[in-house]
Protein backbone atom coordinates (compact mmCIF):
# COMPACT_ATOMS: atom_id res chain seq x y z
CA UNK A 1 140.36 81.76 85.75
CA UNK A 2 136.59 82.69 84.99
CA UNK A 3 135.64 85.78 86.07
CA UNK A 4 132.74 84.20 88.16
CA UNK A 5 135.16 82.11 90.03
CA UNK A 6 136.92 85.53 91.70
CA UNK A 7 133.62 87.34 92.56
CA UNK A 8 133.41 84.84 95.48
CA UNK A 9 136.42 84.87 97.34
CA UNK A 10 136.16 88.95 96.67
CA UNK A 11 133.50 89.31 97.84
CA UNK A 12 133.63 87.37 100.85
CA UNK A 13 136.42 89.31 101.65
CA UNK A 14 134.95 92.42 101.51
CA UNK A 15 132.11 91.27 103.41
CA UNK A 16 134.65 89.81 106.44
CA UNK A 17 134.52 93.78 109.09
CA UNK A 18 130.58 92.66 108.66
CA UNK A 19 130.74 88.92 109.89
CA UNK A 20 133.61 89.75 112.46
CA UNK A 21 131.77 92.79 113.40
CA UNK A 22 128.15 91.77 114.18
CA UNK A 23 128.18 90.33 117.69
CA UNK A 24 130.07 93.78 118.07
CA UNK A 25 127.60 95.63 116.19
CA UNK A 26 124.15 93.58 117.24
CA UNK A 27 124.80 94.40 121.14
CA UNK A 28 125.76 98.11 120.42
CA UNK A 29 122.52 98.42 118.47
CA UNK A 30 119.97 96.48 121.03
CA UNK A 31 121.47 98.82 123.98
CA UNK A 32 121.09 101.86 121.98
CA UNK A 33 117.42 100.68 121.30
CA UNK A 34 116.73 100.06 125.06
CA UNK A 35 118.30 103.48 125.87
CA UNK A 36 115.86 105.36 123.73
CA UNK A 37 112.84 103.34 125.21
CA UNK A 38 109.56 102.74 122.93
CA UNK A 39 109.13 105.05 120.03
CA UNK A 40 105.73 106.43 118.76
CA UNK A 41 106.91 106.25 115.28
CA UNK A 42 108.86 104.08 113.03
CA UNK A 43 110.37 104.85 109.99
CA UNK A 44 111.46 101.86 107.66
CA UNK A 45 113.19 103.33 104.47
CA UNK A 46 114.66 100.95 101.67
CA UNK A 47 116.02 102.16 97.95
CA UNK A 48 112.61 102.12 96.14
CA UNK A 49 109.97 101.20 98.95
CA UNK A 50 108.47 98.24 96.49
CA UNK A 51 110.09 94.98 98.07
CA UNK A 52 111.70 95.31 101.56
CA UNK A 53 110.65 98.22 103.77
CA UNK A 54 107.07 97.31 102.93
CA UNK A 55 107.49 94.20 104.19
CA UNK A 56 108.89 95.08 107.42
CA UNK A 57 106.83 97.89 108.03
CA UNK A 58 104.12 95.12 107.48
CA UNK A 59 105.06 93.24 110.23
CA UNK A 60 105.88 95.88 112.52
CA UNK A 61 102.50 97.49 112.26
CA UNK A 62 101.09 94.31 112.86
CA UNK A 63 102.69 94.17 116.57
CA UNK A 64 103.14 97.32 117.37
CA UNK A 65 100.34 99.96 116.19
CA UNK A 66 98.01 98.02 118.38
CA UNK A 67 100.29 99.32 121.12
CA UNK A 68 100.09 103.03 120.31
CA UNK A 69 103.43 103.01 117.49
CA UNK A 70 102.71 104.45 114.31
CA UNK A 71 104.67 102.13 111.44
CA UNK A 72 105.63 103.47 107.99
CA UNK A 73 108.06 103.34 105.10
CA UNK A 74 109.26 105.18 102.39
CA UNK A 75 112.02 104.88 99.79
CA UNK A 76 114.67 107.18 97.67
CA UNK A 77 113.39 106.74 94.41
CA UNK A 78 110.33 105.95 92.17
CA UNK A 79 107.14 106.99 93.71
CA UNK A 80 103.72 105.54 93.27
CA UNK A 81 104.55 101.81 92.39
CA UNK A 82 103.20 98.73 93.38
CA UNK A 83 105.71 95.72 94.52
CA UNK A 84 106.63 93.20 92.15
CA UNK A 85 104.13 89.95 92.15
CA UNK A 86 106.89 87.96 93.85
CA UNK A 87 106.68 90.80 97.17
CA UNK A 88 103.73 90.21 97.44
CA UNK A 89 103.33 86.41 96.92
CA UNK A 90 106.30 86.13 99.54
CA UNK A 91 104.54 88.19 101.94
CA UNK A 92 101.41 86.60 101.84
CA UNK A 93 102.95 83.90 102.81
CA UNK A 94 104.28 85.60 106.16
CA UNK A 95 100.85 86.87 106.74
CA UNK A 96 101.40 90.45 105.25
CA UNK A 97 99.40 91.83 102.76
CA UNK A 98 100.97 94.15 100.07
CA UNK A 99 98.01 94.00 97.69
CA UNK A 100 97.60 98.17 98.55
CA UNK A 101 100.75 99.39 99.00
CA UNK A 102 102.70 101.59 96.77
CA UNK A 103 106.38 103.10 97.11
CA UNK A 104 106.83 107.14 98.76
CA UNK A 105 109.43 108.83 99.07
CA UNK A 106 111.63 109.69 102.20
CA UNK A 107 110.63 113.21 102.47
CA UNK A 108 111.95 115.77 105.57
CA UNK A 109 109.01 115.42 107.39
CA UNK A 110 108.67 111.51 107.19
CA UNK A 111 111.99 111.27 108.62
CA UNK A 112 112.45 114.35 110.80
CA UNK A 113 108.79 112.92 112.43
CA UNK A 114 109.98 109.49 113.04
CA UNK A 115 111.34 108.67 116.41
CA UNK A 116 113.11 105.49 114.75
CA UNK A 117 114.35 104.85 111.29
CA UNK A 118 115.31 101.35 110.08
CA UNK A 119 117.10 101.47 107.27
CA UNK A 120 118.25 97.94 104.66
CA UNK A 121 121.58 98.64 104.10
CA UNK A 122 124.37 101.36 106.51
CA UNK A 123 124.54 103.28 103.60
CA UNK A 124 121.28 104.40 103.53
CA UNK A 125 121.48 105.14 107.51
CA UNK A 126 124.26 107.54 106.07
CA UNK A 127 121.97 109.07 103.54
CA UNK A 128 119.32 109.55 105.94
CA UNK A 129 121.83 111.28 108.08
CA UNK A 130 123.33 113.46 105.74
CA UNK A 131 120.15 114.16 103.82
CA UNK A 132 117.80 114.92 106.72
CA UNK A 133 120.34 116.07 109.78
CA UNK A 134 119.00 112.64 111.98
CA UNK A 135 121.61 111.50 114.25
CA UNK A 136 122.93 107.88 113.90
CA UNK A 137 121.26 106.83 116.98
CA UNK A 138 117.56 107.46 115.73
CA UNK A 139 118.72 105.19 112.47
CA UNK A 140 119.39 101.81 112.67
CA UNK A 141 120.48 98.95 109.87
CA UNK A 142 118.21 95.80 110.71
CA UNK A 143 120.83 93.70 109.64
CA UNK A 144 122.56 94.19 112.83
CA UNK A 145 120.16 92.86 115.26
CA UNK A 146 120.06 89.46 113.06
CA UNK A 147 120.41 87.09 115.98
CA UNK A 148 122.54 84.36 113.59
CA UNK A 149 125.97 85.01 111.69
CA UNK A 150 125.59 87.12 108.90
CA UNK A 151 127.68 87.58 105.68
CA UNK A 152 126.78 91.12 105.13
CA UNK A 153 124.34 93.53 107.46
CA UNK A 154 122.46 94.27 104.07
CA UNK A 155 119.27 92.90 103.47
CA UNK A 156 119.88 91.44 100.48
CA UNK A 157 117.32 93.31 97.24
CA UNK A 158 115.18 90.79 95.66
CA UNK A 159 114.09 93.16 93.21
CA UNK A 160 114.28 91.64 89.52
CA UNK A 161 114.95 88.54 90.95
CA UNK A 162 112.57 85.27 91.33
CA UNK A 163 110.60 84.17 94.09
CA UNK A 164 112.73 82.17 96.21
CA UNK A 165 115.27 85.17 96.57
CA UNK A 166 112.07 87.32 97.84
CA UNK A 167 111.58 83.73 100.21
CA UNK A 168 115.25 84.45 101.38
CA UNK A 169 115.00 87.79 101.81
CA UNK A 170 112.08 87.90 103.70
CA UNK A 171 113.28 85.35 106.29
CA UNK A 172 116.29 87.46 107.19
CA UNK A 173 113.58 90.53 107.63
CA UNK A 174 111.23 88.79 109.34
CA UNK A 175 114.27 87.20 112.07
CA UNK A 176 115.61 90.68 112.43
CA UNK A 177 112.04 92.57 112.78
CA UNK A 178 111.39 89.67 115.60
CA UNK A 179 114.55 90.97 117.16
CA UNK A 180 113.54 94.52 116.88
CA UNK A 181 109.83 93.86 118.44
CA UNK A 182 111.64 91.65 121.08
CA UNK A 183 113.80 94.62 122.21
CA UNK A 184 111.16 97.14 121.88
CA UNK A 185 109.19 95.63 124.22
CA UNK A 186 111.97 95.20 126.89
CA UNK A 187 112.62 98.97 126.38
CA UNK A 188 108.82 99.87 126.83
């Protein structure tokens, strides 16, 4: 049997606590959120800070800095670059603009200052943890306020990939950051 043929099913089954898990997961995350009421300032924090945080931290500036919340994002590795073409074409096309941005690094003060963290993937919510002593409930995975079935709480990476897995991507973001905003507000 090709190889390609078992990656599938494999996956899928490693990816079954996260489907069976997020209606679980999703309300645990939008009470802790209401709990903790409106923060002053968000944190969003992806592996290099080039395709996804960006783009969330675009949209949640866009709603909430108006309202007093400082929005920003920062990454693990690889300081100083600009997205790839296809971030920022994808973006665009969701109304934020990329054009200026380049990647930072989580640093101690970026994520000991932040009042919420929201993090791609749960095991950077455990690096951010373990790295810079934040409790679980100031970090959240924004996977697990998607408000439709999931296969995985990751945000999928569309780094090195082509455009329509940025489109993809980006939809998931934007559905989950419309969640966040919606709960934030209910908190505030």
């Amino acid at each position: 049997m090709p190889v390609d043929l078992l990656i599938a099913p494999a996956r899928r089954l490693r990816d079954a606590p996260d489907r069976l898990l997020h209606p679980v997961r999703r309300h645990a995350a939008r009470r802790a959120l209401l709990a903790r009421g409106r923060p002053r300032t968000v944190l969003v924090v992806c592996h290099g800070n080039i395709c996804r945080s960006p783009f969330a931290a675009g949209l949640l500036a866009h709603v909430l800095e108006p309202r007093g919340t400082l929005v920003a994002s920062a990454g693990f590795v690889g300081p100083g670059r600009a997205p790839p073409a296809e971030a920022g074409v994808a973006a665009a096309r969701r109304g934020v603009d990329l054009h200026n941005h380049r990647s930072q690094l989580v640093t101690p003060v970026l994520a000991r200052e932040a009042d919420l963290i929201v993090v791609m993937e749960p095991g950077q919510q455990r690096r951010i943890c373990e790295r810079f002593g934040r409790s679980p409930k100031v970090v959240i995975v924004l996977g697990d306020l998607d408000p439709r079935p999931i296969e995985t709480r990751a945000m999928r990476d569309p780094v090195d990939q082509p455009l329509e897995a940025f489109e993809e991507s980006y939809a998931r973001i934007e559905r989950c950051v419309h969640e966040l905003v919606a709960v934030l507000r209910r908190a505030a």
